[in-house]
C-alpha atoms as a PDB file:
ATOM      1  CA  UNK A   1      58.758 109.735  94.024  1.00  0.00           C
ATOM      2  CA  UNK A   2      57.360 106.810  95.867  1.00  0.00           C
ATOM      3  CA  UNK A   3      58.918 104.067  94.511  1.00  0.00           C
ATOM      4  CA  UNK A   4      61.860 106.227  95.962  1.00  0.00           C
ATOM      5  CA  UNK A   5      60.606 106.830  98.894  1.00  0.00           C
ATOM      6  CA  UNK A   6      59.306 102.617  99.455  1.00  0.00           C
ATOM      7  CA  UNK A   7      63.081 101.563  98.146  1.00  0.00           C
ATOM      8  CA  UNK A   8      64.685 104.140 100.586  1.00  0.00           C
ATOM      9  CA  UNK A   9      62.295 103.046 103.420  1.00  0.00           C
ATOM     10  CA  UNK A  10      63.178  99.187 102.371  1.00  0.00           C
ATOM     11  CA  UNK A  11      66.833  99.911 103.033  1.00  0.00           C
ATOM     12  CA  UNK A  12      66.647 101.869 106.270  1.00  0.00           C
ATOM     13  CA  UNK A  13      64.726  98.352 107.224  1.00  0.00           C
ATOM     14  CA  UNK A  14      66.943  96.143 105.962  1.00  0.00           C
ATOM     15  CA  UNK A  15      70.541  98.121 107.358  1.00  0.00           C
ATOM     16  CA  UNK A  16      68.394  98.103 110.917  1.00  0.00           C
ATOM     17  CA  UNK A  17      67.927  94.181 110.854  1.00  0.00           C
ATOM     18  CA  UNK A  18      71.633  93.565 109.546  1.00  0.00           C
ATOM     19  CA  UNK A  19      72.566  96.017 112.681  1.00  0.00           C
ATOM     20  CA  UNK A  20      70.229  94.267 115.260  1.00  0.00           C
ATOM     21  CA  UNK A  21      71.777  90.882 114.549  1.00  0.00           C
ATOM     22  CA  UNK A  22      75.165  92.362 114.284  1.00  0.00           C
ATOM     23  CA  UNK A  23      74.875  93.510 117.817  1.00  0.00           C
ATOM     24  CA  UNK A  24      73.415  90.555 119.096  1.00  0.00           C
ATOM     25  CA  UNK A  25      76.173  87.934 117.909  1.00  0.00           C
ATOM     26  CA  UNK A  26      78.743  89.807 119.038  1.00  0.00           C
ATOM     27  CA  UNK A  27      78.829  87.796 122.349  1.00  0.00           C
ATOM     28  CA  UNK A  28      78.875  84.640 120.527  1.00  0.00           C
ATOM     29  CA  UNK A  29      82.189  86.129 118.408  1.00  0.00           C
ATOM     30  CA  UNK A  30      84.097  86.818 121.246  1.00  0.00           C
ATOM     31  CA  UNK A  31      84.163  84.212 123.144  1.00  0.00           C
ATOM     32  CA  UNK A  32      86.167  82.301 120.514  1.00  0.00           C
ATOM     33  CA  UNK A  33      89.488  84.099 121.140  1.00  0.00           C
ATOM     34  CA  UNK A  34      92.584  82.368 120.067  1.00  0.00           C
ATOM     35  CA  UNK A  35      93.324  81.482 123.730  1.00  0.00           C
ATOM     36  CA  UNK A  36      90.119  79.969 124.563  1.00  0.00           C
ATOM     37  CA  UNK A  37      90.935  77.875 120.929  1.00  0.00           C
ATOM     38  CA  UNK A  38      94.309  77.130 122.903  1.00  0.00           C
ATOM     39  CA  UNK A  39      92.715  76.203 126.413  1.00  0.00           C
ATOM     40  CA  UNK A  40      89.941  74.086 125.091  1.00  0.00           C
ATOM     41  CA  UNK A  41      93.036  71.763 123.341  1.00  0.00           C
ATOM     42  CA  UNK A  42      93.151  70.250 127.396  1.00  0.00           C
ATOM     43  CA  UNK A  43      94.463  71.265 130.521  1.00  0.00           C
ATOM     44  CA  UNK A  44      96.443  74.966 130.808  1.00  0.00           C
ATOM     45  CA  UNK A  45     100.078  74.731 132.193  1.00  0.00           C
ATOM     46  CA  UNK A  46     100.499  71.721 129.835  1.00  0.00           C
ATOM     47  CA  UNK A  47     101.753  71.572 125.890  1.00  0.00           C
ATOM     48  CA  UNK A  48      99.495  70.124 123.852  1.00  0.00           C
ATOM     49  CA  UNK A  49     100.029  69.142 120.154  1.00  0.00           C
ATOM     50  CA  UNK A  50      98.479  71.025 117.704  1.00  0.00           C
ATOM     51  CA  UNK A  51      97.639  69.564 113.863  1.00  0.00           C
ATOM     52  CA  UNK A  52      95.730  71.045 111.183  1.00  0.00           C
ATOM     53  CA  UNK A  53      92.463  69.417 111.987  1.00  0.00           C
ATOM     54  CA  UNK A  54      92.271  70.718 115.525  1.00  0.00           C
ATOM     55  CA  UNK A  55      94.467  74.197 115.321  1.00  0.00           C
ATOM     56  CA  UNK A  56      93.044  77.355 116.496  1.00  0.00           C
ATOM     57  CA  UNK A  57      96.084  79.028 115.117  1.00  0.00           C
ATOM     58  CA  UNK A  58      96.585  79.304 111.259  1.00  0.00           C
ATOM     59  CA  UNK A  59      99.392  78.526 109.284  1.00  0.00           C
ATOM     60  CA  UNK A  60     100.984  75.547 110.131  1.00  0.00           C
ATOM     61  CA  UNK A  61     104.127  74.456 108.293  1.00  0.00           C
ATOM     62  CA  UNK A  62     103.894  70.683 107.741  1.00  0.00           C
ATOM     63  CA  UNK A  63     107.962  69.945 108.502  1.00  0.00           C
ATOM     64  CA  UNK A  64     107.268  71.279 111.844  1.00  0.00           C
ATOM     65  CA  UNK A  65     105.816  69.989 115.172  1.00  0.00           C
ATOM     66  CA  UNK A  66     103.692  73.012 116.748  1.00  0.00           C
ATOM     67  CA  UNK A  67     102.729  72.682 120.483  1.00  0.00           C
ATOM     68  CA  UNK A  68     100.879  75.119 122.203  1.00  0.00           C
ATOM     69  CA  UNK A  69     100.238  76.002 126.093  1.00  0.00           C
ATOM     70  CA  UNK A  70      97.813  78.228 127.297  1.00  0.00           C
ATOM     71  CA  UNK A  71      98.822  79.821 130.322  1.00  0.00           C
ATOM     72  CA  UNK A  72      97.259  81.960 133.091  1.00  0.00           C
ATOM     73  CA  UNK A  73      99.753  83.711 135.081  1.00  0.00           C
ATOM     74  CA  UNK A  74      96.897  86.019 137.615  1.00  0.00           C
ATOM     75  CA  UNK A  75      99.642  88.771 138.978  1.00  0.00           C
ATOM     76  CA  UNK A  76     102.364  85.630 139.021  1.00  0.00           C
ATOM     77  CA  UNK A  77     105.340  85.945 137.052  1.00  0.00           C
ATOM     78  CA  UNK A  78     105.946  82.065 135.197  1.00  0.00           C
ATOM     79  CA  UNK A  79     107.780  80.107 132.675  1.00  0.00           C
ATOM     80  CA  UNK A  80     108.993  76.821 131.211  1.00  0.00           C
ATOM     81  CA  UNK A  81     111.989  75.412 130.331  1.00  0.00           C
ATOM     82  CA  UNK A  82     112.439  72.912 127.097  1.00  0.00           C
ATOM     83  CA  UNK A  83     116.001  70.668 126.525  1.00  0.00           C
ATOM     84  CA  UNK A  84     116.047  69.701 123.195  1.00  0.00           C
ATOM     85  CA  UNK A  85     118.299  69.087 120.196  1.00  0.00           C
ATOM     86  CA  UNK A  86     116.936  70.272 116.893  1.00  0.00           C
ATOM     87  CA  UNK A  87     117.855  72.098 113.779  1.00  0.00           C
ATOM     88  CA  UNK A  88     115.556  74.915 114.197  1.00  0.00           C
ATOM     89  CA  UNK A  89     112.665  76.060 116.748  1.00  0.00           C
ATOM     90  CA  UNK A  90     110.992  78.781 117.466  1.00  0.00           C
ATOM     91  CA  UNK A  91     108.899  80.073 120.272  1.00  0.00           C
ATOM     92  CA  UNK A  92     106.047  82.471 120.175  1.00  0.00           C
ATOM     93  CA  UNK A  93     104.025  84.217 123.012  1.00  0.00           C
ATOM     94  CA  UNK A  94     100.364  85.594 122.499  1.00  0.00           C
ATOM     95  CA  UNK A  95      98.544  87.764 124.400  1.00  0.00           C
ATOM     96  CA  UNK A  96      94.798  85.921 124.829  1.00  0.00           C
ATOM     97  CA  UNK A  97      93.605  87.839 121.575  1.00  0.00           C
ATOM     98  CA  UNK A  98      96.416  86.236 119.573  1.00  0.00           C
ATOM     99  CA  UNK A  99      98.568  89.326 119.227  1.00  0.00           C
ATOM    100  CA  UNK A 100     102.302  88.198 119.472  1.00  0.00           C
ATOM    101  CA  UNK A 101     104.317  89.866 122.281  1.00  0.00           C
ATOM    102  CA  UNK A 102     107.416  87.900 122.037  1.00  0.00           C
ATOM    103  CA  UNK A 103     109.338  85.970 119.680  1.00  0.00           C
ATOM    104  CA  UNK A 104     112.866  83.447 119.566  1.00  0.00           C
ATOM    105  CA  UNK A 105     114.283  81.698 117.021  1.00  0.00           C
ATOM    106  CA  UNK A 106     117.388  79.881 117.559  1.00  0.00           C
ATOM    107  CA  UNK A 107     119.720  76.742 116.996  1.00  0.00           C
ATOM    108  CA  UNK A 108     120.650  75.935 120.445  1.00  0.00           C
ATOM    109  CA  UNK A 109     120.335  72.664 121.813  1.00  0.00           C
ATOM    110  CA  UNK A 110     118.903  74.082 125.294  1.00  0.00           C
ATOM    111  CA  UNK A 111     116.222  77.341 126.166  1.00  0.00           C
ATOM    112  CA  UNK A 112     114.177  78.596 128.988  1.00  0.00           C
ATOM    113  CA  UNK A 113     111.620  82.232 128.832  1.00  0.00           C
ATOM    114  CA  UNK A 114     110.070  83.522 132.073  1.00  0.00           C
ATOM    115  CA  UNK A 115     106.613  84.702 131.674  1.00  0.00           C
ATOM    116  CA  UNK A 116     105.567  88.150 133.982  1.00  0.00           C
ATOM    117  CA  UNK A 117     103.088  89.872 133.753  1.00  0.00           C
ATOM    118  CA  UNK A 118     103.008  93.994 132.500  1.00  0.00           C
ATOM    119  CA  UNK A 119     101.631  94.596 135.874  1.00  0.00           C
ATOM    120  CA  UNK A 120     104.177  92.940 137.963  1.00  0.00           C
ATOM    121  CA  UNK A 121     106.653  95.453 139.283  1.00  0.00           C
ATOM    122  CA  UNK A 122     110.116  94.695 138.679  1.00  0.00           C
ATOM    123  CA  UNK A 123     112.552  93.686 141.335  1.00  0.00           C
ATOM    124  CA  UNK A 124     114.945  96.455 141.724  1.00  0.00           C
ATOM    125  CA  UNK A 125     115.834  95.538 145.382  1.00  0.00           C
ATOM    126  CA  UNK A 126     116.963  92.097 144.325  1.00  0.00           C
ATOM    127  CA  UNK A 127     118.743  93.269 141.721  1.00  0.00           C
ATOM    128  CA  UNK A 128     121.068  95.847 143.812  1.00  0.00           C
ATOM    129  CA  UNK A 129     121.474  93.190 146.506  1.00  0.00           C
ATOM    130  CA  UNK A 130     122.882  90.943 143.604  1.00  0.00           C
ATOM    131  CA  UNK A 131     126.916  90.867 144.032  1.00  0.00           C
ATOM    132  CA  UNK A 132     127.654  88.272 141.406  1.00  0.00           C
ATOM    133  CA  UNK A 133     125.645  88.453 138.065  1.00  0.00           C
ATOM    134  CA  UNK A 134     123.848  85.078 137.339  1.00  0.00           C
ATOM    135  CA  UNK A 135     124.847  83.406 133.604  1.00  0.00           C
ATOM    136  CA  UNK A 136     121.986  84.326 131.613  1.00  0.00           C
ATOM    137  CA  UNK A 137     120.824  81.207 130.438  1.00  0.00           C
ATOM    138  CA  UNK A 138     116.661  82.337 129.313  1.00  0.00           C
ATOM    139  CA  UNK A 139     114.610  84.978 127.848  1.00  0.00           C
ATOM    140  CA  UNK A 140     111.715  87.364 129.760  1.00  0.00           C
ATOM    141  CA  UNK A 141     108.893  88.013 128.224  1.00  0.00           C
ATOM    142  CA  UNK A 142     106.031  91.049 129.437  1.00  0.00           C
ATOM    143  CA  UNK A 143     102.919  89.402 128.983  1.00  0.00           C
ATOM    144  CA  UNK A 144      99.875  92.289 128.875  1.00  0.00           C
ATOM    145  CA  UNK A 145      97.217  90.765 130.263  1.00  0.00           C
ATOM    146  CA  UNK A 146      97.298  87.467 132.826  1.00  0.00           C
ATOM    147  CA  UNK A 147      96.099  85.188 129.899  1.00  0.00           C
ATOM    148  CA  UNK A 148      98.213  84.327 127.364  1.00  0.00           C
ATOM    149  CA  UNK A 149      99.685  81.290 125.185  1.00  0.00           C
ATOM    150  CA  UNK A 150     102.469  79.973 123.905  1.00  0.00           C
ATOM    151  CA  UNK A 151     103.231  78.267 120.719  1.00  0.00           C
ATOM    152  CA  UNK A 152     106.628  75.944 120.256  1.00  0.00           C
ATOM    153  CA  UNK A 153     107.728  74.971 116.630  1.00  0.00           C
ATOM    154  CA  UNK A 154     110.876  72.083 116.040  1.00  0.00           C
ATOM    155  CA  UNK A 155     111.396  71.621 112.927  1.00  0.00           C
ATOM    156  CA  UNK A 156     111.670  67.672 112.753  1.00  0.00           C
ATOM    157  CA  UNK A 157     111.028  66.625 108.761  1.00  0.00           C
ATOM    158  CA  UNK A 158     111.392  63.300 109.624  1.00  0.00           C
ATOM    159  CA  UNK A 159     109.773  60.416 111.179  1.00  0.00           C
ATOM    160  CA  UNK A 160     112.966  59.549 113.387  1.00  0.00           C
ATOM    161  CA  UNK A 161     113.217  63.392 114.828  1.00  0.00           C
ATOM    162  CA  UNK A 162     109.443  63.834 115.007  1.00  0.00           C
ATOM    163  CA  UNK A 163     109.074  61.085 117.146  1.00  0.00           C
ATOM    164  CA  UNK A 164     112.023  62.261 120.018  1.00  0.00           C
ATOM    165  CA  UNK A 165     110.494  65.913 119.729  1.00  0.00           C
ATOM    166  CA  UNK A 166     106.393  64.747 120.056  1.00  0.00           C
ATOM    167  CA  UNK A 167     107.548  62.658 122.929  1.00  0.00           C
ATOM    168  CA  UNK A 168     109.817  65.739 124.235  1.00  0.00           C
ATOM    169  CA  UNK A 169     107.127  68.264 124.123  1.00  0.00           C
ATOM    170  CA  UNK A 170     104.500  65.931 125.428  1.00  0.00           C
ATOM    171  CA  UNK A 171     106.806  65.947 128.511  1.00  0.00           C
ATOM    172  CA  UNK A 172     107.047  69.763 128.539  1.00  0.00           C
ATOM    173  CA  UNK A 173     105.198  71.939 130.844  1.00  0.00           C
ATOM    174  CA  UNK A 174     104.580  75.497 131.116  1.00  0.00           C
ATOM    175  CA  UNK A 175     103.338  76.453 134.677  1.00  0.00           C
END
């Protein structure tokens, strides 16, 4: 009965240490959110290539060139706007905790996405006073929080294309 007792006693000991440091490194776990991963890449508002060595983001696909832009909207509504012939792209929004919120795949040569914010009331009074509709030419994506990223993926397999589209999204801003 007490080698039971010392074994049971050991445990409770050894569960209370494995909770004590669980607790305390929790600070040090989230502060490495997918959009501080994004944001420490350089400057937000601006695209920055991502590769495999330096990705916060998993999964890269090797025949495509990934970009990503952090972006910090605080109660403003923004967006970017990216001309640019390719076979394939796709663009992906992420709230700061990497969750994806909105997502576009297309073919077309040309795109544009507004960025608001959940909080931002919409702009019904504009939109009465509106007599002729405006071509739609972009996409609008509700962003949750203020912070958020966005990641940009051209397929370009080879050297010739990759080189047009790195210099292209080098160019590209999202402010």
């Amino acid at each position: 009965m007490n080698r039971l007792f010392v074994w049971a006693l050991a445990g409770l000991c050894f569960g209370g240490i494995i909770h004590i440091v669980a607790v305390l490194g929790v600070p040090h776990v989230t502060e490495k959110t997918p959009w501080n991963g994004i944001a420490g890449l350089g400057k937000t508002g601006t695209f920055h290539l991502v590769t495999r060595n330096d990705t916060p983001i998993g999964g890269l696909d090797p025949a495509m060139v990934h970009a990503a832009c952090a972006f910090n909207l605080a109660g403003e509504s923004s967006g970017f706007e990216l001309d640019i012939e390719a076979n394939l792209w796709t663009v992906s929004v992420f709230d700061s905790l990497g969750r994806s919120v909105f997502a576009l795949a297309g073919r077309e040569p040309q795109f544009g996405l507004s960025l608001v914010t959940a909080n931002t009331p919409e702009p019904e009074e504009d939109a009465e006073k509106s007599e002729e509709p405006e071509e739609d030419k972009g996409f609008a994506a509700k962003v949750p929080d203020d912070k958020g990223f966005i990641v940009v993926r051209i397929y370009s397999p080879y050297e010739s294309v990759r080189t047009k589209v790195v210099n292209t999204l080098t160019k590209a801003r999202c402010v």
